[in-house]
C-alpha atoms as a PDB file:
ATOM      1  CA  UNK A   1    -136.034 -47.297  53.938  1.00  0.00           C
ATOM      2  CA  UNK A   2    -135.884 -50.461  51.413  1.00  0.00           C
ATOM      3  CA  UNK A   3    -137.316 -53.700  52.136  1.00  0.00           C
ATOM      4  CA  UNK A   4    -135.102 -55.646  53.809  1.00  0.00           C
ATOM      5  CA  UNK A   5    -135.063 -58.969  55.901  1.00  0.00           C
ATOM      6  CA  UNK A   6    -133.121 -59.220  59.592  1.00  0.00           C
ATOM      7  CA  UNK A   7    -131.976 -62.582  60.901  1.00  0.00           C
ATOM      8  CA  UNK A   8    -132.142 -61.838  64.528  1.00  0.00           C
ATOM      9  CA  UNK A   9    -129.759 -64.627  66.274  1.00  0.00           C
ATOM     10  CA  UNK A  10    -130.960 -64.994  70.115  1.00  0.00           C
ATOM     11  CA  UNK A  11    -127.727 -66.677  71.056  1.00  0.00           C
ATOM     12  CA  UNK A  12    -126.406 -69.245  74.497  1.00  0.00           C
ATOM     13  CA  UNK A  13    -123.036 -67.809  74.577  1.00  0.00           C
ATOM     14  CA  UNK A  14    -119.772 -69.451  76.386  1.00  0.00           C
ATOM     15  CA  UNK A  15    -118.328 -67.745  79.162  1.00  0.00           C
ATOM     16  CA  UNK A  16    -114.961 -66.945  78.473  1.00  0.00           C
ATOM     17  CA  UNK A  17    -112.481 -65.639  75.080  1.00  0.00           C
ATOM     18  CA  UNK A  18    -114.111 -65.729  71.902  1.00  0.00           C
ATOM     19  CA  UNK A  19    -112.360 -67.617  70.321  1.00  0.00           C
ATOM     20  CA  UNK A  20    -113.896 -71.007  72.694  1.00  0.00           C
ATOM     21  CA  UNK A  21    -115.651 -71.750  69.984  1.00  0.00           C
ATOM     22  CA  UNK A  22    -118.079 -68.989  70.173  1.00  0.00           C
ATOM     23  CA  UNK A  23    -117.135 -67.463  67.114  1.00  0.00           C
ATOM     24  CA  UNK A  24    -117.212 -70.693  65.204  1.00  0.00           C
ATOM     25  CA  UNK A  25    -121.192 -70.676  66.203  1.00  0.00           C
ATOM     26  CA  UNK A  26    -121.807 -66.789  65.492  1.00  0.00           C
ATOM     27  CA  UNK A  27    -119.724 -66.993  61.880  1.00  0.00           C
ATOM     28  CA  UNK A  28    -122.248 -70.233  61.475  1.00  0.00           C
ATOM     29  CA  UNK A  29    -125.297 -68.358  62.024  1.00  0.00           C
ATOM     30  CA  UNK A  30    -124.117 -65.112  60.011  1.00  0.00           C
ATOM     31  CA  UNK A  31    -124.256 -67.420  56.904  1.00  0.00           C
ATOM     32  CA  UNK A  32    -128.535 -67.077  57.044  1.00  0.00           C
ATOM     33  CA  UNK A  33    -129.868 -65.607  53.847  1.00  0.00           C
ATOM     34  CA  UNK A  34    -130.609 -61.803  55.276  1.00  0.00           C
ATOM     35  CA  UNK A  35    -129.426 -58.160  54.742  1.00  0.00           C
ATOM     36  CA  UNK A  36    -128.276 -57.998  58.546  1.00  0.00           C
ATOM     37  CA  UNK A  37    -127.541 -60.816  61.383  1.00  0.00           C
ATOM     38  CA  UNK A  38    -128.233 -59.485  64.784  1.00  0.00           C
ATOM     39  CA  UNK A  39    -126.627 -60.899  67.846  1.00  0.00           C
ATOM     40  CA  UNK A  40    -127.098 -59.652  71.515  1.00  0.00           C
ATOM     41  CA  UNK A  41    -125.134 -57.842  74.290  1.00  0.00           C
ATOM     42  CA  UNK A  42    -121.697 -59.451  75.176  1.00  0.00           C
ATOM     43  CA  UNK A  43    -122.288 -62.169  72.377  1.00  0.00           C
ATOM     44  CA  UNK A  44    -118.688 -62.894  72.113  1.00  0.00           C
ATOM     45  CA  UNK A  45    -117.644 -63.221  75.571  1.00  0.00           C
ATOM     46  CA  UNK A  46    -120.832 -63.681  77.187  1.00  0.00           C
ATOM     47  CA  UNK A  47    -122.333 -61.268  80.129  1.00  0.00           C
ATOM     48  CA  UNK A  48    -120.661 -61.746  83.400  1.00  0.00           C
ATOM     49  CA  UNK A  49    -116.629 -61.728  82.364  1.00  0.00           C
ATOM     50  CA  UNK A  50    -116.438 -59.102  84.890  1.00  0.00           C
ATOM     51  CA  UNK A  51    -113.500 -60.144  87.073  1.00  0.00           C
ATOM     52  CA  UNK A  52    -111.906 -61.323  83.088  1.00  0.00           C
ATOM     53  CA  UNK A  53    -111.920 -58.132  81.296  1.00  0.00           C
ATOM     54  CA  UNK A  54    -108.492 -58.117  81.310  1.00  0.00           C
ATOM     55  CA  UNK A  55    -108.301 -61.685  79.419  1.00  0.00           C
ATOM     56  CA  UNK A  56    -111.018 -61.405  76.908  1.00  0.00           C
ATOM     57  CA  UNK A  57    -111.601 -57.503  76.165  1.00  0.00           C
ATOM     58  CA  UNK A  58    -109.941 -56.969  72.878  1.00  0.00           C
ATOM     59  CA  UNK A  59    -109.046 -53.645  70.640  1.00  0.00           C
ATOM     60  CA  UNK A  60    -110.858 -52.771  67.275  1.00  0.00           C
ATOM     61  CA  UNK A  61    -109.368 -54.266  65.027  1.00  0.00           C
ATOM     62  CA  UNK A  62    -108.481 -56.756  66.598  1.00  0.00           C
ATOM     63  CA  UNK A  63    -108.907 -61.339  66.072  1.00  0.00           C
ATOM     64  CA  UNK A  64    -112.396 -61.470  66.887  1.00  0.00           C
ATOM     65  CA  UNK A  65    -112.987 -58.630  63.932  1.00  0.00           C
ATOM     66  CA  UNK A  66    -111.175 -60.508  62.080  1.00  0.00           C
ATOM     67  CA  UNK A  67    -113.065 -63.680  61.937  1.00  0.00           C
ATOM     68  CA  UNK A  68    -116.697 -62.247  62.653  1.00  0.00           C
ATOM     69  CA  UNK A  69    -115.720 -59.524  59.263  1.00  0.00           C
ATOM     70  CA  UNK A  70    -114.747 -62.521  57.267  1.00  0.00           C
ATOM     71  CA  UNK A  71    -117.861 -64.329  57.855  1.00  0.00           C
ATOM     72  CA  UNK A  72    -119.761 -60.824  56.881  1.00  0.00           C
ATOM     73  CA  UNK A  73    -117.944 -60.400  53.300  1.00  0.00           C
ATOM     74  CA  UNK A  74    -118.458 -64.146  52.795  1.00  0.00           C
ATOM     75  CA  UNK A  75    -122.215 -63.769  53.813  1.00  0.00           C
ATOM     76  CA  UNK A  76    -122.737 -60.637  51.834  1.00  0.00           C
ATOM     77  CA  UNK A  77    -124.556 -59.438  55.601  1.00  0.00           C
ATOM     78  CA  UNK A  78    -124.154 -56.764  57.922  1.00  0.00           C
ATOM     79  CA  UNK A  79    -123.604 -57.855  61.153  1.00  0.00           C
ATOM     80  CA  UNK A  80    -124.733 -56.268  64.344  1.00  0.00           C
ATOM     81  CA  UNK A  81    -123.180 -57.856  67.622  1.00  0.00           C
ATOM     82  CA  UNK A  82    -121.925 -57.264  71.372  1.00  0.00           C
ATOM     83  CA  UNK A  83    -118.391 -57.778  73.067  1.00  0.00           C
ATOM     84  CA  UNK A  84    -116.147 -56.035  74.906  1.00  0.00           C
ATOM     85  CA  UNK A  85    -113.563 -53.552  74.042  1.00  0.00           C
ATOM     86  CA  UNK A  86    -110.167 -52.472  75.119  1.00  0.00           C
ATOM     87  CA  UNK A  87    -109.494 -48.908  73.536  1.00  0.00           C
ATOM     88  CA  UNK A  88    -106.652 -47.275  75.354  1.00  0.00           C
ATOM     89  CA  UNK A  89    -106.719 -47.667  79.333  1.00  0.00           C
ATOM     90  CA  UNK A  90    -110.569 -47.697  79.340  1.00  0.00           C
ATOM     91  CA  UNK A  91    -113.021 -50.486  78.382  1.00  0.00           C
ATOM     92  CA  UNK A  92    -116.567 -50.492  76.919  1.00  0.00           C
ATOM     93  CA  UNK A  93    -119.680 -52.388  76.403  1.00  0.00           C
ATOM     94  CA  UNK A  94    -120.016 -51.491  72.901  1.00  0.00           C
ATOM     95  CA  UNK A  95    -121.739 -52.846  70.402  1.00  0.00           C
ATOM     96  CA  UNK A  96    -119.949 -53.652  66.366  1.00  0.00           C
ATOM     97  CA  UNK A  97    -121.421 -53.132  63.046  1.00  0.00           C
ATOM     98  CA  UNK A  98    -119.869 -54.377  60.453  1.00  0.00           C
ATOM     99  CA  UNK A  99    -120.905 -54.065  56.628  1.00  0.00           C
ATOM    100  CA  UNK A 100    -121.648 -56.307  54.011  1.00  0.00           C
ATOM    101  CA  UNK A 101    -118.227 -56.434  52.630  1.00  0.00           C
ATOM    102  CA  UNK A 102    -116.672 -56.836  56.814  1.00  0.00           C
ATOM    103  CA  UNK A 103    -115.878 -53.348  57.379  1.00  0.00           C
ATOM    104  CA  UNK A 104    -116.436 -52.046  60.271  1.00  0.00           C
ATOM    105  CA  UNK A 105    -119.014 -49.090  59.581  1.00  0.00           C
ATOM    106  CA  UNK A 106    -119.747 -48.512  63.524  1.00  0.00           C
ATOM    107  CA  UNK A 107    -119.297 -49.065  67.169  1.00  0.00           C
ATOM    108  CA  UNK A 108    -121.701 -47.619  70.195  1.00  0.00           C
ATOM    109  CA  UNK A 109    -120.606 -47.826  73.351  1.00  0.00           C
ATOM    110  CA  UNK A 110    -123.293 -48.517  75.882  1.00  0.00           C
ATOM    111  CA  UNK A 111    -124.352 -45.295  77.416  1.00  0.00           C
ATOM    112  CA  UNK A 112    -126.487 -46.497  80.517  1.00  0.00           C
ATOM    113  CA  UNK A 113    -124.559 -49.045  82.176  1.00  0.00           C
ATOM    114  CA  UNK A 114    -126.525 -51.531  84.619  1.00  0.00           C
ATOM    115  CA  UNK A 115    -125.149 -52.331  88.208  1.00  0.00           C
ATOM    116  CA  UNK A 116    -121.935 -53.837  88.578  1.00  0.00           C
ATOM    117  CA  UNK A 117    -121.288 -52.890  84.981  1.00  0.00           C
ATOM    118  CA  UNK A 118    -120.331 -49.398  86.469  1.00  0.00           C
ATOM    119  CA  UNK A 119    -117.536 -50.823  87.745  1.00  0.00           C
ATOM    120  CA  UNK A 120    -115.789 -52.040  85.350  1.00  0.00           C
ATOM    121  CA  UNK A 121    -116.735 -50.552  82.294  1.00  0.00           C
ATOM    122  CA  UNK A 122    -116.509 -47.123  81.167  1.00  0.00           C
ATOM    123  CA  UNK A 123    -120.148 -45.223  80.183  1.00  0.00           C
ATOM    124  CA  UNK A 124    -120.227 -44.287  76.350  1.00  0.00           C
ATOM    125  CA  UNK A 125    -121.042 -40.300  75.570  1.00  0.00           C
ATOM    126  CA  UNK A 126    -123.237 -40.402  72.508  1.00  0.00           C
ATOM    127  CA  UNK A 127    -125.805 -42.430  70.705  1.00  0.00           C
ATOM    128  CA  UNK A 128    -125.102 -43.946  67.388  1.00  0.00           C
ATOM    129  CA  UNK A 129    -127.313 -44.264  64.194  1.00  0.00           C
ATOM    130  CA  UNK A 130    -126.168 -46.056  61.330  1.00  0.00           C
ATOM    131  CA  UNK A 131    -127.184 -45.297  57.444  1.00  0.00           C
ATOM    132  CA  UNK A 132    -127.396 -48.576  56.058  1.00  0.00           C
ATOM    133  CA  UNK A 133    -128.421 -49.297  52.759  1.00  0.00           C
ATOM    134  CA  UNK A 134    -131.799 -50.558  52.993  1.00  0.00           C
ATOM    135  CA  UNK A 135    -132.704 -47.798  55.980  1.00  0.00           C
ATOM    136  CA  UNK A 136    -131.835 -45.530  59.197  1.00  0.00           C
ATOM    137  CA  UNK A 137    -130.559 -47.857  62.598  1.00  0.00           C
ATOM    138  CA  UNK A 138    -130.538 -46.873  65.839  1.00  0.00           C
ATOM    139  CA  UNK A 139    -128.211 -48.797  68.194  1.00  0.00           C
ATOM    140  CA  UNK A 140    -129.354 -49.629  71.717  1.00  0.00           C
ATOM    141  CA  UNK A 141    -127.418 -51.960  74.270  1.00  0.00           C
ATOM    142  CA  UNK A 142    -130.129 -53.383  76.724  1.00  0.00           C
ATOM    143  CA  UNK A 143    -130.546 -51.159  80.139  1.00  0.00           C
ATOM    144  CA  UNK A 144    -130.567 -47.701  77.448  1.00  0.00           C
ATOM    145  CA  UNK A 145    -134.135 -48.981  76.973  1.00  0.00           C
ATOM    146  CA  UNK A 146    -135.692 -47.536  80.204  1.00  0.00           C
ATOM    147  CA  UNK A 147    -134.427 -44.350  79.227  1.00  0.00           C
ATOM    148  CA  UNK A 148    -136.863 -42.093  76.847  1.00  0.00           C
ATOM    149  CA  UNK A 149    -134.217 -39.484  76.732  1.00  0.00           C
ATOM    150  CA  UNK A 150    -132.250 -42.643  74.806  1.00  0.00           C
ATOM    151  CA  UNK A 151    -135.135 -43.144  72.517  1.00  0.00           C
ATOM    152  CA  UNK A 152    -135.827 -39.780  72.154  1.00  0.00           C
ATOM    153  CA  UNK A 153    -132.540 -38.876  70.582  1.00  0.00           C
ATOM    154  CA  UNK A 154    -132.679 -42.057  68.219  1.00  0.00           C
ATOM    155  CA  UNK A 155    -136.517 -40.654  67.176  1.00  0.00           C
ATOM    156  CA  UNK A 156    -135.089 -36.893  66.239  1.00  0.00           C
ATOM    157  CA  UNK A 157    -132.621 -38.814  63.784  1.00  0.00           C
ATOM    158  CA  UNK A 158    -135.615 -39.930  62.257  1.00  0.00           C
ATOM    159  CA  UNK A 159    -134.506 -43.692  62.727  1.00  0.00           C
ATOM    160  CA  UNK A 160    -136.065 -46.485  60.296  1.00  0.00           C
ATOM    161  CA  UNK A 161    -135.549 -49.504  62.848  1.00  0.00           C
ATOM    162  CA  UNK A 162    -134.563 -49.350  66.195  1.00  0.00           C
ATOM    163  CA  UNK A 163    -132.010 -52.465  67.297  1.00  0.00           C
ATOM    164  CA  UNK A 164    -131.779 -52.868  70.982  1.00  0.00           C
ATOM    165  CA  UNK A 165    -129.220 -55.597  71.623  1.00  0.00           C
ATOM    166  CA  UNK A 166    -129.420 -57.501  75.478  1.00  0.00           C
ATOM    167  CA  UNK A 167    -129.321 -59.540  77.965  1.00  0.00           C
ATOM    168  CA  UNK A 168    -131.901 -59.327  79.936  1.00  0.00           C
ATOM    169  CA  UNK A 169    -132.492 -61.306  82.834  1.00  0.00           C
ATOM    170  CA  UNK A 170    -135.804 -63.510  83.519  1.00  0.00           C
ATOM    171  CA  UNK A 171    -136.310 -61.067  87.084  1.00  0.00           C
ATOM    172  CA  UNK A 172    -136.524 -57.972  84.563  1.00  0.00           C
ATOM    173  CA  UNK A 173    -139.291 -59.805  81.806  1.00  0.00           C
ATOM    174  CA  UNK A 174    -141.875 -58.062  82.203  1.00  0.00           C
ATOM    175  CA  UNK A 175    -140.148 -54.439  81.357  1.00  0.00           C
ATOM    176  CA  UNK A 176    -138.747 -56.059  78.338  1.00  0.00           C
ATOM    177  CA  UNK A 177    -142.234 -56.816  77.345  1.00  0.00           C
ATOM    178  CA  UNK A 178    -143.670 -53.340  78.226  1.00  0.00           C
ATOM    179  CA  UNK A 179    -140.652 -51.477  76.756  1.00  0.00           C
ATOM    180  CA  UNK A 180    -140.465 -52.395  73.879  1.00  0.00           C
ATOM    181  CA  UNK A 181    -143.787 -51.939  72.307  1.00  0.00           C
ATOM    182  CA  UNK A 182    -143.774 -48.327  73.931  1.00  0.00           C
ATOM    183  CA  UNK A 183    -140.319 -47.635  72.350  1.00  0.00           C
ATOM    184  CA  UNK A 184    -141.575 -48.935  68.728  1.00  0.00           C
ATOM    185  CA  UNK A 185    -145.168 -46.581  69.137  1.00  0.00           C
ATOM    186  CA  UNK A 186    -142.981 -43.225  70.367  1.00  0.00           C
ATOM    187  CA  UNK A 187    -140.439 -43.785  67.838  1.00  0.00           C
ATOM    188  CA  UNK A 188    -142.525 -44.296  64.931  1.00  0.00           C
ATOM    189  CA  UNK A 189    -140.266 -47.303  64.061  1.00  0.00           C
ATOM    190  CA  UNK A 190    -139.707 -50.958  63.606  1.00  0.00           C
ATOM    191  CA  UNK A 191    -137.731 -52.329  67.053  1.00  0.00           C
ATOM    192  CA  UNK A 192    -136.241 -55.324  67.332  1.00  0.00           C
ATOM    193  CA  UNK A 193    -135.168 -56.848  70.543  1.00  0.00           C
ATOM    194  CA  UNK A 194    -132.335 -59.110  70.167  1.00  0.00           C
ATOM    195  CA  UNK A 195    -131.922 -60.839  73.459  1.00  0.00           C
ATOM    196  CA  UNK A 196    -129.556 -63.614  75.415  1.00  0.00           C
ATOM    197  CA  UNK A 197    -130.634 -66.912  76.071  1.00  0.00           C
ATOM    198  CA  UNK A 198    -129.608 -69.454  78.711  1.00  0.00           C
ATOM    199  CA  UNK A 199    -128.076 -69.160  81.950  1.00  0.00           C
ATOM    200  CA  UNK A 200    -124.648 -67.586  83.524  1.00  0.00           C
ATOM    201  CA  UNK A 201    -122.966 -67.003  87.078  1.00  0.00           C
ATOM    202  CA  UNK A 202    -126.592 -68.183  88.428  1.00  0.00           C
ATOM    203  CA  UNK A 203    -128.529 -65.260  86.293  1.00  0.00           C
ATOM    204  CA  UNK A 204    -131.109 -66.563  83.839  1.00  0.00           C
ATOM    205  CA  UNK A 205    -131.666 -64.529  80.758  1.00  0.00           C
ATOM    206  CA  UNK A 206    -135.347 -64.386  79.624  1.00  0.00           C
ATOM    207  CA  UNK A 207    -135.214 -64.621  76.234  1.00  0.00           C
ATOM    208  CA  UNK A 208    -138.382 -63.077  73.643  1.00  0.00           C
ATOM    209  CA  UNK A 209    -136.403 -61.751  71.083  1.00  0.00           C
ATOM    210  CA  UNK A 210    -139.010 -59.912  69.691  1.00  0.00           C
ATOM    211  CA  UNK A 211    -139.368 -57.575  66.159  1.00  0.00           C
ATOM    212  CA  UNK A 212    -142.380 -55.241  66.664  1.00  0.00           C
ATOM    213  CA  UNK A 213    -143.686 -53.180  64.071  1.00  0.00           C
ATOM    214  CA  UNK A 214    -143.949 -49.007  64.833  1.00  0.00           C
ATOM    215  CA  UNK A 215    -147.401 -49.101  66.098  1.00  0.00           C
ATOM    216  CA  UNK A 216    -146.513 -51.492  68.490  1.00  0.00           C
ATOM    217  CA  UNK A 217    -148.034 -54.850  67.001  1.00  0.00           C
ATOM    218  CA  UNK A 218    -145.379 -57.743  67.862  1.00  0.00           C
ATOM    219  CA  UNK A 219    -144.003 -59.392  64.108  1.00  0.00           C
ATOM    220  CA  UNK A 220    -142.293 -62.230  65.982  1.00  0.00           C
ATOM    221  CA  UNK A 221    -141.393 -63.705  69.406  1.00  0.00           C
ATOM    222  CA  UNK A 222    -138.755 -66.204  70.136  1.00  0.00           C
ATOM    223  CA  UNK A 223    -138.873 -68.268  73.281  1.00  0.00           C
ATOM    224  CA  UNK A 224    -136.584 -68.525  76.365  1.00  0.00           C
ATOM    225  CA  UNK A 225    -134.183 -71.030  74.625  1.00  0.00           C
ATOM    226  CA  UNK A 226    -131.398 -70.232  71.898  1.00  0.00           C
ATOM    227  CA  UNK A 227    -133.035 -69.843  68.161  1.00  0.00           C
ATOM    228  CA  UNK A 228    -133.085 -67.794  64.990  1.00  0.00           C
ATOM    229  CA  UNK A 229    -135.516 -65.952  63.046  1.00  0.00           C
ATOM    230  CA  UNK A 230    -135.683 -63.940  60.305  1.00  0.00           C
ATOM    231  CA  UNK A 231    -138.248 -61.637  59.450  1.00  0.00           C
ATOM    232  CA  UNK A 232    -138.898 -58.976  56.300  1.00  0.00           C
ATOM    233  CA  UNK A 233    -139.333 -55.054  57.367  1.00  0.00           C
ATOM    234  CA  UNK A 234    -141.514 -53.382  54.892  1.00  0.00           C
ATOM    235  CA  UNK A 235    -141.220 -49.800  54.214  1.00  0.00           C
ATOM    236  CA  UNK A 236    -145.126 -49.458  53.207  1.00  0.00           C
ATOM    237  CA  UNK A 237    -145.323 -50.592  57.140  1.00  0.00           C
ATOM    238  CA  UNK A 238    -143.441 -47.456  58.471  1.00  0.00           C
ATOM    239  CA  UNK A 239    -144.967 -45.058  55.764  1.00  0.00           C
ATOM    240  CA  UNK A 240    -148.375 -45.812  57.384  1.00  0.00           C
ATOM    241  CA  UNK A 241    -147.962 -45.927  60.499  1.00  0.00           C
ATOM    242  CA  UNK A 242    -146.371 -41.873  59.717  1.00  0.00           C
ATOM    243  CA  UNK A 243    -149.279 -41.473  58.399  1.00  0.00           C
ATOM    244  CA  UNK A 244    -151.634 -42.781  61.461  1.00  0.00           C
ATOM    245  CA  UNK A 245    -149.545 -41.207  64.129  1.00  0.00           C
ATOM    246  CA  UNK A 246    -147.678 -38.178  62.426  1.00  0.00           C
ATOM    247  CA  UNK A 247    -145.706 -37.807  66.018  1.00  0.00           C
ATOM    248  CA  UNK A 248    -142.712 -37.293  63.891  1.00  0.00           C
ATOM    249  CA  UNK A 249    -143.967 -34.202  62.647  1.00  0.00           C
ATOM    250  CA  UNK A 250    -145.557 -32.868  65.549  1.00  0.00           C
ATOM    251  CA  UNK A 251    -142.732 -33.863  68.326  1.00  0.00           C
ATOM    252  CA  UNK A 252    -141.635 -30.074  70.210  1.00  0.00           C
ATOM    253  CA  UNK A 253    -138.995 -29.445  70.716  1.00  0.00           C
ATOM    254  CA  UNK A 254    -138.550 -29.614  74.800  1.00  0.00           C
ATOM    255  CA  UNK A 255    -135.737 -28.243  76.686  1.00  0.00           C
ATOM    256  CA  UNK A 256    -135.714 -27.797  80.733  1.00  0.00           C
ATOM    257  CA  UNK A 257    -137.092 -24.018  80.909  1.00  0.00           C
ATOM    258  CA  UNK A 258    -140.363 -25.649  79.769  1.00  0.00           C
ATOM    259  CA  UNK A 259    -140.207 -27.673  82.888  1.00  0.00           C
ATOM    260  CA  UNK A 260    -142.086 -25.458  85.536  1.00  0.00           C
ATOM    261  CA  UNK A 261    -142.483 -26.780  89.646  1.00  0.00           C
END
C-alpha cells in the first residue's frame, strides 16, 4: 500500500435516468484533488427505481460510462460508484471502478441483495478486489456487510482498504455504526463507508459516511446531509496495526467438518 488520499462523496441522488442532471453533480465532485472519488450504492439512478429498471438500467459501456470515465481521465482519479446494469436478460446492482485514465478496471455485482431487491435484480457470484496503484480494494455494496463470510473472503486477499458503498436507511443506523468498526478490526484494514444521503419513496437514508482505520478508531464521520470529505490513508497505519493484531497471520483456515453439533 502507498499513501494515498480518498474523497469519499456522500451523495442526495435524483430519482430517475442519469443523465437528470445527476451526472453533471457526480462529474463535479470527481474533480476533488484525490487518488479515488467514492460514491454510494445506486448513485446514478438513485435506490428505489425498482418498478424503472427497464428505463434507467444501462449496459457497460454504455452513456453514463461515458461521461462519469471522462470526468476520471480529466481528474486524473479513480472512481468508485453504484448504478444499475443491464448485461444480457439479467440486471445487477453492481458497483463501477474506473481508473485514472476512465477505463473501466472493475465491476462487482452485489452478492447479498436486501428485500425487494431480490426481485428485481439478479445476486452477483463472486467478490471483487481491485489492485490499484496505491494499494489492495475490496468492494462491498451495503447489505454484504452483515455477512462475515463477505469480509472474510475480502481479508484472505489480504485487502489494503475495504470500500463498502450504501444506502442505508436511518431504521438500520445503528448496525452501520457497529459494523463497520468490527469489519475494519477483523480485516486488519482501513474501511470506508460511503453512504446515501437524503430521502426517497418515504425511506430516509442515515448518512455517517465514515473512514475507520484497521483497529477500529473512526478517521472521519459525515453527517446525515449530502457532503464530501477527503481523508489521507497511511500505510505506516496498516503496518502497525499487523503488527498489534497479527490476525492475518494467524487466521485458520475453517471449513464445515470443523463445525461439530
Amino acid at each position: 500500500m502507498k499513501r494515498f488520499t480518498a474523497s469519499v462523496v456522500q451523495f442526495d441522488s435524483t430519482l430517475g435516468p442519469a443523465d437528470d442532471g445527476t451526472l453533471d453533480q457526480m462529474a463535479d465532485a470527481i474533480a476533488a484533488d484525490a487518488e479515488l472519488v467514492v460514491f454510494p450504492e445506486l448513485a446514478t439512478t438513485g435506490y428505489h427505481v425498482f418498478e424503472d429498471l427497464p428505463d434507467v438500467a444501462e449496459p457497460i459501456p454504455g452513456p453514463t460510462i461515458e461521461v462519469l470515465s471522462g470526468a476520471a481521465a480529466d481528474a486524473e482519479t479513480a472512481v468508485l460508484f453504484g448504478m444499475p446494469v443491464q448485461d444480457g436478460d439479467d440486471v445487477y446492482n453492481c458497483a463501477v471502478w474506473l481508473d485514472a485514465d476512465g477505463t473501466v478496471r472493475a465491476r462487482y455485482d452485489k452478492r447479498h441483495l436486501w428485500n425487494d431487491e431480490a426481485t428485481h435484480y439478479t445476486a452477483g457470484d463472486a467478490y471483487t478486489v481491485v489492485d490499484a496503484p496505491f494499494g489492495r480494494v475490496g468492494i462491498q455494496i451495503c447489505y454484504d456487510l452483515n455477512f462475515p463470510a463477505a469480509s472474510l473472503a475480502l481479508a484472505r486477499a489480504e485487502c489494503d482498504v475495504v470500500i463498502n458503498i450504501a444506502a442505508w436507511s436511518v431504521q438500520m443506523e445503528r448496525d452501520w455504526h457497529t459494523l463497520l468498526p468490527a469489519r475494519a478490526v477483523e480485516q486488519g484494514a482501513y474501511v470506508i463507508g460511503c453512504n446515501r444521503a437524503g430521502t426517497e419513496a418515504g425511506n430516509t437514508f442515515c448518512g455517517h459516511s465514515t473512514v475507520i482505520e484497521p483497529d477500529g478508531t473512526t478517521v472521519v464521520e459525515l453527517g446525515t446531509g449530502p457532503g464530501q470529505v477527503a481523508v489521507t490513508l497511511d500505510p505506516g497505519v496498516v503496518a502497525a496495526e499487523h503488527e498489534r493484531n497479527p490476525m492475518r497471520a494467524d487466521r485458520p483456515v475453517i471449513d464445515a467438518d470443523a463445525v461439530r453439533q
